[in-house]
Protein backbone atom coordinates (compact mmCIF):
# COMPACT_ATOMS: atom_id res chain seq x y z
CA UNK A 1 -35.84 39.48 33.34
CA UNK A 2 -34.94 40.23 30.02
CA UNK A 3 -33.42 38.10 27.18
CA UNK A 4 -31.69 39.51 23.81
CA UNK A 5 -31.54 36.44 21.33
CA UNK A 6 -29.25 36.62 18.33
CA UNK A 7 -29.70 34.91 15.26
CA UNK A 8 -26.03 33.61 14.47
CA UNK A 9 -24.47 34.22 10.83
CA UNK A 10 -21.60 35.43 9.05
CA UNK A 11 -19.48 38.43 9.85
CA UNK A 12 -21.23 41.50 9.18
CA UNK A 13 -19.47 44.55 6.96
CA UNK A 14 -18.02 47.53 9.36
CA UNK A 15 -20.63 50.06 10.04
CA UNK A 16 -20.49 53.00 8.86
CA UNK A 17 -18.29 55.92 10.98
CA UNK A 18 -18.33 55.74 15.05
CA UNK A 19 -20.42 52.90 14.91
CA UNK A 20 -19.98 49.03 15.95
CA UNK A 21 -22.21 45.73 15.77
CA UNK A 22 -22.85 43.10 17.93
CA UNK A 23 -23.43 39.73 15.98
CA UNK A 24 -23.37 35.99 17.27
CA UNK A 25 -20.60 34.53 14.68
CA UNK A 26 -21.75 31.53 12.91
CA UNK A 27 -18.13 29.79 12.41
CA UNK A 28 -17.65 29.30 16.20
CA UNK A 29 -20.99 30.67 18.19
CA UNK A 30 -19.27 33.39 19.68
CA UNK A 31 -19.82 36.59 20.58
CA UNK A 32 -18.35 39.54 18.91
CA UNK A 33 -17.97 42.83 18.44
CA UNK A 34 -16.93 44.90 15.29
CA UNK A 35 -16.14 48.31 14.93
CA UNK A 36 -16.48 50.43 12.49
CA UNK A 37 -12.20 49.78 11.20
CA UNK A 38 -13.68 46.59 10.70
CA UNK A 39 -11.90 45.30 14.07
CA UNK A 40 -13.10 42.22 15.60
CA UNK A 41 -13.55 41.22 18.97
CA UNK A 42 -14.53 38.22 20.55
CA UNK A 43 -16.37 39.07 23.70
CA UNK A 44 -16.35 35.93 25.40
CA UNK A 45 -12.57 35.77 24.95
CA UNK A 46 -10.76 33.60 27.47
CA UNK A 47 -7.51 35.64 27.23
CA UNK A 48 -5.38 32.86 26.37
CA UNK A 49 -5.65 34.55 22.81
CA UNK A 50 -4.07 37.40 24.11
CA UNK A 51 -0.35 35.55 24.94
CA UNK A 52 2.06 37.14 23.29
CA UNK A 53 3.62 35.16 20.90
CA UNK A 54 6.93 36.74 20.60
CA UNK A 55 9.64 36.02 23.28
CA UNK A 56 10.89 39.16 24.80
CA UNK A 57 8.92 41.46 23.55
CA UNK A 58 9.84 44.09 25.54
CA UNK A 59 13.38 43.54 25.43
CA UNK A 60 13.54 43.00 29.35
CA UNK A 61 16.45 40.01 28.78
CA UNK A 62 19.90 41.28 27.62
CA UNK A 63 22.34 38.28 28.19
CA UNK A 64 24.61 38.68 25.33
CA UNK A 65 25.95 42.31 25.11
CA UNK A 66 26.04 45.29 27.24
CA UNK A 67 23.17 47.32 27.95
CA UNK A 68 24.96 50.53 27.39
CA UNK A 69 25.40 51.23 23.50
CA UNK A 70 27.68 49.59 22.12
CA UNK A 71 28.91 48.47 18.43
CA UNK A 72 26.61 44.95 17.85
CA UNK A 73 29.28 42.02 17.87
CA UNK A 74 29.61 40.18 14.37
CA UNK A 75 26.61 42.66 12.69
CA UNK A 76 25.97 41.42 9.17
CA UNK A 77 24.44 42.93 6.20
CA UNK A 78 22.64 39.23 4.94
CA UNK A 79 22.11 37.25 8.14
CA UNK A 80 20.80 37.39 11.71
CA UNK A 81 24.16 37.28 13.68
CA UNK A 82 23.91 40.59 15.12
CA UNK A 83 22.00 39.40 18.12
CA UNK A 84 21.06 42.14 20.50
CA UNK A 85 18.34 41.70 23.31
CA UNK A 86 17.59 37.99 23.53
CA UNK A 87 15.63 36.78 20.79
CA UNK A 88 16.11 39.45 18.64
CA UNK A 89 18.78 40.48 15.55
CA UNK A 90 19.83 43.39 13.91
CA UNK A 91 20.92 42.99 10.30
CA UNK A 92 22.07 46.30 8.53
CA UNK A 93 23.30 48.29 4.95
CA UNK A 94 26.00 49.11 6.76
CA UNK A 95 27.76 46.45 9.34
CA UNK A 96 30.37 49.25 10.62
CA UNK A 97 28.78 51.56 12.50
CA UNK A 98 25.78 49.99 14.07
CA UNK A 99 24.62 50.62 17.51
CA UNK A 100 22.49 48.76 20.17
CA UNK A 101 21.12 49.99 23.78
CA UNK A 102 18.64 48.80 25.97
CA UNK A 103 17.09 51.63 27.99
CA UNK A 104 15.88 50.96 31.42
CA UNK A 105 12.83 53.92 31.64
CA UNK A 106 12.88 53.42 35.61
CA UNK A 107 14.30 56.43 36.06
CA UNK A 108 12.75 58.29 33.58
CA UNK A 109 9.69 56.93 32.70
CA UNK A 110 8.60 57.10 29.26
CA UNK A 111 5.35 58.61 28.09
CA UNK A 112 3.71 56.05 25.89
CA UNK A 113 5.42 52.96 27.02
CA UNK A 114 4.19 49.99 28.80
CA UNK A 115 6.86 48.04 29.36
CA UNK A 116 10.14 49.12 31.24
CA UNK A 117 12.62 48.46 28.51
CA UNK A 118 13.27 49.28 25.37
CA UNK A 119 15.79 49.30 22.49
CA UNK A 120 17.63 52.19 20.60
CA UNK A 121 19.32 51.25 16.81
CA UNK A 122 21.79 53.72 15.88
CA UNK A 123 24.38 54.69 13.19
CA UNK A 124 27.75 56.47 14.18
CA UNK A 125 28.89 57.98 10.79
CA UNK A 126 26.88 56.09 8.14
CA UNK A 127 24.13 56.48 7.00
CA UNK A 128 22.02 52.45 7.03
CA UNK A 129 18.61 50.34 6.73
CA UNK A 130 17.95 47.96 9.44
CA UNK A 131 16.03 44.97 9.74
CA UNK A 132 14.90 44.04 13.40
CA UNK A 133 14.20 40.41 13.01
CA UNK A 134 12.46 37.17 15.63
CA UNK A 135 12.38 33.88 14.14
CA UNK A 136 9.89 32.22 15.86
CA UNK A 137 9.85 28.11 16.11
CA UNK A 138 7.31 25.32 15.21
CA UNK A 139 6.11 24.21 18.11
CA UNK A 140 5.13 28.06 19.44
CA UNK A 141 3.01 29.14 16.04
CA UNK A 142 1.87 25.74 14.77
CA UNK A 143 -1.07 26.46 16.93
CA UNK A 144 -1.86 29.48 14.78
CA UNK A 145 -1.39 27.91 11.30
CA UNK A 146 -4.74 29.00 9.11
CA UNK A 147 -5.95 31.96 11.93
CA UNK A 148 -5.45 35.25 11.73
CA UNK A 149 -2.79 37.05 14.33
CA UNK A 150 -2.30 40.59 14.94
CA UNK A 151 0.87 41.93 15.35
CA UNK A 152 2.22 44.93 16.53
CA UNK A 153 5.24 47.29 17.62
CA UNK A 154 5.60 50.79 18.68
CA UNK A 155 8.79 53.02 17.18
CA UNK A 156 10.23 56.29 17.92
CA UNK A 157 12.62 58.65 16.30
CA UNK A 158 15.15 60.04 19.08
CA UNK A 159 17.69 61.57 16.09
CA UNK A 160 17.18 62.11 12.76
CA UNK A 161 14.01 62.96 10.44
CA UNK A 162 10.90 60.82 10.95
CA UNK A 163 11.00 57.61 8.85
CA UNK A 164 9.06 55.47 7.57
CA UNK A 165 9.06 51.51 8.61
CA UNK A 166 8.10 48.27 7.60
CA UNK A 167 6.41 46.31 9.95
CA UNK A 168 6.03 42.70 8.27
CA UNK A 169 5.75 38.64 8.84
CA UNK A 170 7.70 36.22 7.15
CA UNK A 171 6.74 32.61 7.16
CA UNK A 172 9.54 29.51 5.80
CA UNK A 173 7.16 27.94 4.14
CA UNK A 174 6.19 24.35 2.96
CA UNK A 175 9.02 23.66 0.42
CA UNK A 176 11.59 24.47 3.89
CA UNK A 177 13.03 22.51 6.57
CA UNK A 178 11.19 22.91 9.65
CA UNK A 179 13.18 24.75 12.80
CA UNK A 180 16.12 25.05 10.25
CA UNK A 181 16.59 29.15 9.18
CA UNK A 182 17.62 29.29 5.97
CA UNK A 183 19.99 32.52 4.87
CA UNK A 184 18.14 35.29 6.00
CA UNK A 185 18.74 37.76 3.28
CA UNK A 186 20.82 37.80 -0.21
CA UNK A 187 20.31 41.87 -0.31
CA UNK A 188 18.54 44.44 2.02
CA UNK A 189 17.69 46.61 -1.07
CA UNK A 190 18.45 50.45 -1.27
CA UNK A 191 16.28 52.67 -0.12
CA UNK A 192 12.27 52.62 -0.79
CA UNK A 193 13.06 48.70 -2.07
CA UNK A 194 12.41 45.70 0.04
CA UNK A 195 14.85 43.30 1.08
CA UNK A 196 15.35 40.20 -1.37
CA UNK A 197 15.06 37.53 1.55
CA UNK A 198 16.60 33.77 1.61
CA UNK A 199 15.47 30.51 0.02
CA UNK A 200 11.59 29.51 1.07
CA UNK A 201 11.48 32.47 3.24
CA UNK A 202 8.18 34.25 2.16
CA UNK A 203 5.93 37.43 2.95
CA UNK A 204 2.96 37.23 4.52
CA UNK A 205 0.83 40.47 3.14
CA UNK A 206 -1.63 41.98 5.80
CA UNK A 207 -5.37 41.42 5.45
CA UNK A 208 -6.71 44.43 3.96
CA UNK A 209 -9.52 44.42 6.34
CA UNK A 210 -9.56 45.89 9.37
CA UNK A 211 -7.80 48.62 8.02
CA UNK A 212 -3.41 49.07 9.60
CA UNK A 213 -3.16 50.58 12.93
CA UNK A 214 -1.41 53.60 12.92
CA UNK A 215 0.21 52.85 9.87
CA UNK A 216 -1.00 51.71 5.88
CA UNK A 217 -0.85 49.08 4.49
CA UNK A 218 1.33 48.90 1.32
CA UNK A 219 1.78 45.45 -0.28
CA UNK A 220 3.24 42.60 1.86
CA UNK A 221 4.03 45.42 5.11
CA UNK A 222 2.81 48.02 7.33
CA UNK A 223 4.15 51.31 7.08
CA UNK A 224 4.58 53.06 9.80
CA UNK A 225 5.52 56.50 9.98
CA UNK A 226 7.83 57.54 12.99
CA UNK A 227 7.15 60.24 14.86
CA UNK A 228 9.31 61.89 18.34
CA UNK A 229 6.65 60.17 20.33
CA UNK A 230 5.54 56.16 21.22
CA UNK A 231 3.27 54.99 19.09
CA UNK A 232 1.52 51.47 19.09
CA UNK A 233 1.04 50.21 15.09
CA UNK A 234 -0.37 46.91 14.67
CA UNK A 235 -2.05 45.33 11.49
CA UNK A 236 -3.51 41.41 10.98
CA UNK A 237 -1.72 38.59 9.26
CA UNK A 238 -3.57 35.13 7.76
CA UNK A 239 -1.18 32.82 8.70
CA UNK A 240 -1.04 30.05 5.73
CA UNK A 241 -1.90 26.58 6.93
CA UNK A 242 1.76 25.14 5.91
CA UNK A 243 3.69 27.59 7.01
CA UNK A 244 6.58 25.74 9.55
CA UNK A 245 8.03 28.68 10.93
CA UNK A 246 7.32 32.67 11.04
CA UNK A 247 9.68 35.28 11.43
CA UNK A 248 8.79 38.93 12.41
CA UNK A 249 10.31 41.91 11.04
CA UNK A 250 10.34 45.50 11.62
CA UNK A 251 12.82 47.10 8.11
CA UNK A 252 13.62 50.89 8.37
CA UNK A 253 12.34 51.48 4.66
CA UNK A 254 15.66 54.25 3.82
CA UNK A 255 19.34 54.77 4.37
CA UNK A 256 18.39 57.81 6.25
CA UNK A 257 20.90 60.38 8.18
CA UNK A 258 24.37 58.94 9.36
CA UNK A 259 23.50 59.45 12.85
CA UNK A 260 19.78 58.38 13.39
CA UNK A 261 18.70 56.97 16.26
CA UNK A 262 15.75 54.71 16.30
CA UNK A 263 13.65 53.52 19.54
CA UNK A 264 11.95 50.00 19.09
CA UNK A 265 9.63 48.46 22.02
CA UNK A 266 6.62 46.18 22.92
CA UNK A 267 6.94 43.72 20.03
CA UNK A 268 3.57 41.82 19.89
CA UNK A 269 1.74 38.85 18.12
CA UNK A 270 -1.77 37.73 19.39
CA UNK A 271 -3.94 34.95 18.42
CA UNK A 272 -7.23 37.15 16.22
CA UNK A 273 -7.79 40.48 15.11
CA UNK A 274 -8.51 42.28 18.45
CA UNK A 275 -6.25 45.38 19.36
CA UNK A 276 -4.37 44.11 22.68
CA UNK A 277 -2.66 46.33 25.05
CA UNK A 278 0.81 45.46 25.67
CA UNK A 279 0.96 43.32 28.88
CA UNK A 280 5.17 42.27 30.48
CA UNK A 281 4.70 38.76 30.89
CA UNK A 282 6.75 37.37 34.60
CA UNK A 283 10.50 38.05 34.22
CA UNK A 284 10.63 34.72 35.10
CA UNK A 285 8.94 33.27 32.34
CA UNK A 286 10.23 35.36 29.38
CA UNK A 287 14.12 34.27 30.96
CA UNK A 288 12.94 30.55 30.57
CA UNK A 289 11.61 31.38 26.77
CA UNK A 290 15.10 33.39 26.35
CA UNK A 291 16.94 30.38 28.03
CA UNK A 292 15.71 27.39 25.31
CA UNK A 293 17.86 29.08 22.98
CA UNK A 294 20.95 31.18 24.91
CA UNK A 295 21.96 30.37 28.04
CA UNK A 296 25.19 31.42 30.11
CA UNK A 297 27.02 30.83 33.91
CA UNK A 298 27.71 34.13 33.95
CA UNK A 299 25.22 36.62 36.13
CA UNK A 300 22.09 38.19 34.20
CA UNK A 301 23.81 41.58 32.65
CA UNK A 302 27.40 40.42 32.78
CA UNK A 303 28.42 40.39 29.20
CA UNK A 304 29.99 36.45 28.34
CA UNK A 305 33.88 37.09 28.43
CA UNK A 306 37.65 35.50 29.72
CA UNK A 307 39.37 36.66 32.60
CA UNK A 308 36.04 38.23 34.55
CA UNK A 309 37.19 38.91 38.30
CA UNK A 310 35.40 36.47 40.34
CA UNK A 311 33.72 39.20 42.14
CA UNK A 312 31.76 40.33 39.18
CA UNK A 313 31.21 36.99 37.13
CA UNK A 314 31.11 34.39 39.90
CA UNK A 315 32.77 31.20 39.54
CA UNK A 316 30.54 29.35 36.75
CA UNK A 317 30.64 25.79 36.59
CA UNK A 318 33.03 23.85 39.18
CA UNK A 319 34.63 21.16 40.34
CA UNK A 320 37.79 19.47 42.37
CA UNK A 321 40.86 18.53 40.98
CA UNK A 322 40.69 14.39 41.41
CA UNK A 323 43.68 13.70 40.28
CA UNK A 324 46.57 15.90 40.95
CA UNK A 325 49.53 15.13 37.80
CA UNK A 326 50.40 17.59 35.42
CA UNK A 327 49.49 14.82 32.32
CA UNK A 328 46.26 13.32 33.74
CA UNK A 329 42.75 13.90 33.43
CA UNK A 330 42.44 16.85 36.50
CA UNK A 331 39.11 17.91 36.80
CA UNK A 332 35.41 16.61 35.33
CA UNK A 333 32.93 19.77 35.36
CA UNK A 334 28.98 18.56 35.08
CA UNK A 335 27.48 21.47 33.25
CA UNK A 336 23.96 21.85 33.43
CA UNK A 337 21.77 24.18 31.74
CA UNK A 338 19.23 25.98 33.53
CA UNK A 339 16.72 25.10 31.27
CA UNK A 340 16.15 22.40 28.64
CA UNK A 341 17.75 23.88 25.19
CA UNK A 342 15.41 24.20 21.82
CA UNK A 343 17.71 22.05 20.66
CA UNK A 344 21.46 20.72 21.09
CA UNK A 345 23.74 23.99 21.52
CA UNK A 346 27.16 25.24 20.63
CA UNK A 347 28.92 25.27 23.84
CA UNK A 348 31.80 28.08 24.07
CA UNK A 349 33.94 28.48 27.17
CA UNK A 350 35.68 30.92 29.06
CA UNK A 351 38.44 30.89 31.73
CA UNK A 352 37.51 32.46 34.99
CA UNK A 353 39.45 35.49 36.27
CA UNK A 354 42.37 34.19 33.70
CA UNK A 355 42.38 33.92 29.71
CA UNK A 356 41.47 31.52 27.19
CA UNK A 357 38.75 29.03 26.38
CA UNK A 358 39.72 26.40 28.92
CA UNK A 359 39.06 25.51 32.79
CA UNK A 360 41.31 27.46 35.83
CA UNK A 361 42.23 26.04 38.83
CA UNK A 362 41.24 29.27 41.50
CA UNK A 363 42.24 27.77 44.68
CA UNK A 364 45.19 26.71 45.88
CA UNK A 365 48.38 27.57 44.79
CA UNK A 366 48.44 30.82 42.17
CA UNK A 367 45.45 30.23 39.98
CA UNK A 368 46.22 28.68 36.75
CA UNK A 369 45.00 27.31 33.18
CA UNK A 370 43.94 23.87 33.17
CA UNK A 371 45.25 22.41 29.32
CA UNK A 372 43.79 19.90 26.57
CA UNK A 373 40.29 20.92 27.31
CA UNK A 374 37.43 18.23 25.96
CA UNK A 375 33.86 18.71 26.03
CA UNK A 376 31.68 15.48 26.12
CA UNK A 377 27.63 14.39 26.48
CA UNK A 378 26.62 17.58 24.92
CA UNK A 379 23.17 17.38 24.38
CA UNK A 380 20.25 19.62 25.07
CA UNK A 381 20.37 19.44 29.05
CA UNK A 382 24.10 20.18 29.24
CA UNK A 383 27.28 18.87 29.21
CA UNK A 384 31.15 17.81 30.81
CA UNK A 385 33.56 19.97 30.24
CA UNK A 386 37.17 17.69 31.37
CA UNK A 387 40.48 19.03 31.35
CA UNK A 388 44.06 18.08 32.29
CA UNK A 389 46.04 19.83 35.24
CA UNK A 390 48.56 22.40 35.77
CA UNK A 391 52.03 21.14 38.10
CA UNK A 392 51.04 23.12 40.90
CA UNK A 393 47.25 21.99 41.27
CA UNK A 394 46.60 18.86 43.99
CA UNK A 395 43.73 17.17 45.37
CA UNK A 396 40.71 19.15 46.13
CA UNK A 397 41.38 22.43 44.32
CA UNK A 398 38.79 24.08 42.50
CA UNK A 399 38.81 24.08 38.90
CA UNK A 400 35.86 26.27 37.24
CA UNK A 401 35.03 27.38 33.74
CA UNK A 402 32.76 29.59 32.22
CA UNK A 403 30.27 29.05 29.20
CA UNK A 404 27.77 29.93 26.63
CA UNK A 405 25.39 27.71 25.14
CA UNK A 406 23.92 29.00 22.25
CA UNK A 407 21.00 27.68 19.97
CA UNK A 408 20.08 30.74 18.66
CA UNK A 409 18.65 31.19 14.25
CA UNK A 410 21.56 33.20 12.72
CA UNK A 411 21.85 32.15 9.21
């Protein structure tokens, strides 16, 4: 039997061209690898390093608009309220004319992709930057505070010239409230400048070493050139020791045409400097990760609204009427949410198969809105929505509502 012994000791320089080096690191007495980019691999790796960081990173959740492309609901040109996919925002130069889709490649499979999903950005009749934005909380990075991450995305030009992109990590740093966003942006910046972004949000500039993936490194970003074709770029981030929260973005760097048409996919942040293949995590679990921070009682892809047909929304939260008089207390509804929230939401509600932001009673005699609607004991778990009762309703008629809870970083 033979033995190779290893004298441990600091990282050594990246060999020269088509090489790589074997050393026993003297920091942590592992095993790694380093190739020539100067890209390090741990060889005894566990794989929990490899978890992807980012919720949804493969935009395989959609609760809050339709999957079809369609204008992004309250779009801004300073803050994160345009959220698209779960998880993620699109703030623009232009809030008019913006454009989100989630493409499902099942039926035609896309060469280059991983995942099954992906998004498409696109501008009717003006021409716009983007920024593509996570904010990611405390407790899921804290882990990573003074390491080094690597984080990528892959982006692809459908219309329009190729452009170039940003790829970059913000952190809210020490002089910030924790879990509280600040305003995102004061100004997105014309085209070729960065965006000026909100009080104790900060860059994070790229290591210099290894070298960007697919992309170079220019200042506090990766730039990434888009091509017609899916193309992983990834580059490594030292994440500062007091940094509370991070926040990736991906900014399309010019104004560009008035009708380009951007795909983004397989967002990514692992724990070290290894090059990671894009693994789906269980639908299951990325829901649960979606859930802590929007959750709804209508079905998966149904897009939250008032006066959904049964049929298509399902009946939401319900009770019985207890009471039947047409100036009492009707109905109590126990709302719970499927998951326990990131923190206490904003609960919105919807009538079911009628309109308006209050309970219906659906059985019984012609359905009908319940009135004076009062939500109490909202917390993080869920809450009762109570409402008073129409003339017609009696005992044992089912009253249901509708809702959003949302907990989601907009500022």
């Amino acid at each position: 039997m033979s033995f190779i012994n290893l004298n441990k000791g600091a990282a050594p320089s990246a060999p020269s061209s088509n090489l790589g080096s074997v050393y026993m690191d003297t920091t942590d007495n592992r095993l790694k690898f380093i190739d020539y980019n100067g890209v390090i691999n741990i060889l005894t790796n566990d794989g929990m390093q490899d978890r992807n960081t980012i919720t949804n990173g493969g935009m395989i959740i959609q609760q809050r608009v339709a999957t079809a492309s369609t204008a992004i609901p309250s779009v801004s040109t300073t803050t994160r309220a345009g959220q698209v996919a779960d998880r993620w925002a699109v703030t623009t130069g232009n809030a008019t004319t913006t454009s989100w889709a989630q493409i499902d490649t099942q039926g035609s499979i896309e060469t280059g992709l991983e995942s099954r999903y992906y998004g498409k950005i696109t501008q009717a009749t003006n021409a716009a930057k983007f920024i593509f934005s996570q904010f990611i909380i405390n407790s899921e990075m804290a882990h990573l505070r003074g390491k080094k991450v690597r984080v990528s995305c892959k982006v692809k030009t459908f219309v329009g010239s190729n452009q170039t992109y940003k790829l970059g990590l913000l952190q809210l740093t020490a002089a910030g409230t924790v879990d509280v966003c600040p305003a995102f942006s004061s100004a997105i910046g014309a085209s070729g400048v960065n965006p000026t972004w909100g009080t104790n949000l900060a860059t994070i500039s790229p290591d210099a070493s290894p070298t960007g993936e697919n992309g170079t490194i220019n200042g506090a970003y990766l730039e990434i050139t888009s091509t017609a074709a899916w193309v992983r770029s990834s580059c490594v981030f030292t994440i500062p020791t007091d940094a509370k929260n991070l926040c990736v973005v991906l900014i399309k760097d010019a104004t560009g045409g008035t009708t380009d048409s951007t795909g983004v996919a397989e967002f990514q942040m692992t724990q070290g400097p290894e090059i990671v293949d894009y693994v789906e995590p269980p639908m299951s679990e990325t829901y649960e990760r979606c859930a802590r921070f929007f959750a709804k009682s209508f079905p998966l892809t149904v897009v939250p609204a008032a006066s959904v047909a049964v049929a298509t929304g399902g009946n939401g939260a319900t009770n019985t009427i207890t009471r039947a008089a047409a100036t009492a207390l009707a109905s109590y509804i126990n709302i719970q949410f499927p998951i326990k929230m990131f923190k206490t939401p904003t609960l919105t509600q919807f009538g079911v198969t009628g309109a308006g932001a209050v309970p219906w009673r659906i059985s019984g005699a012609a359905s009908a809105a319940q009135t004076v609607s009062a939500v109490t004991g909202l917390l993080d778990t869920g809450a009762v929505v109570s409402s008073t009762g129409d003339a017609a309703g009696v005992v044992g008629d089912l009253v249901a509502v509708h809702y959003t809870a949302d907990a989601e970083f907009v500022a």
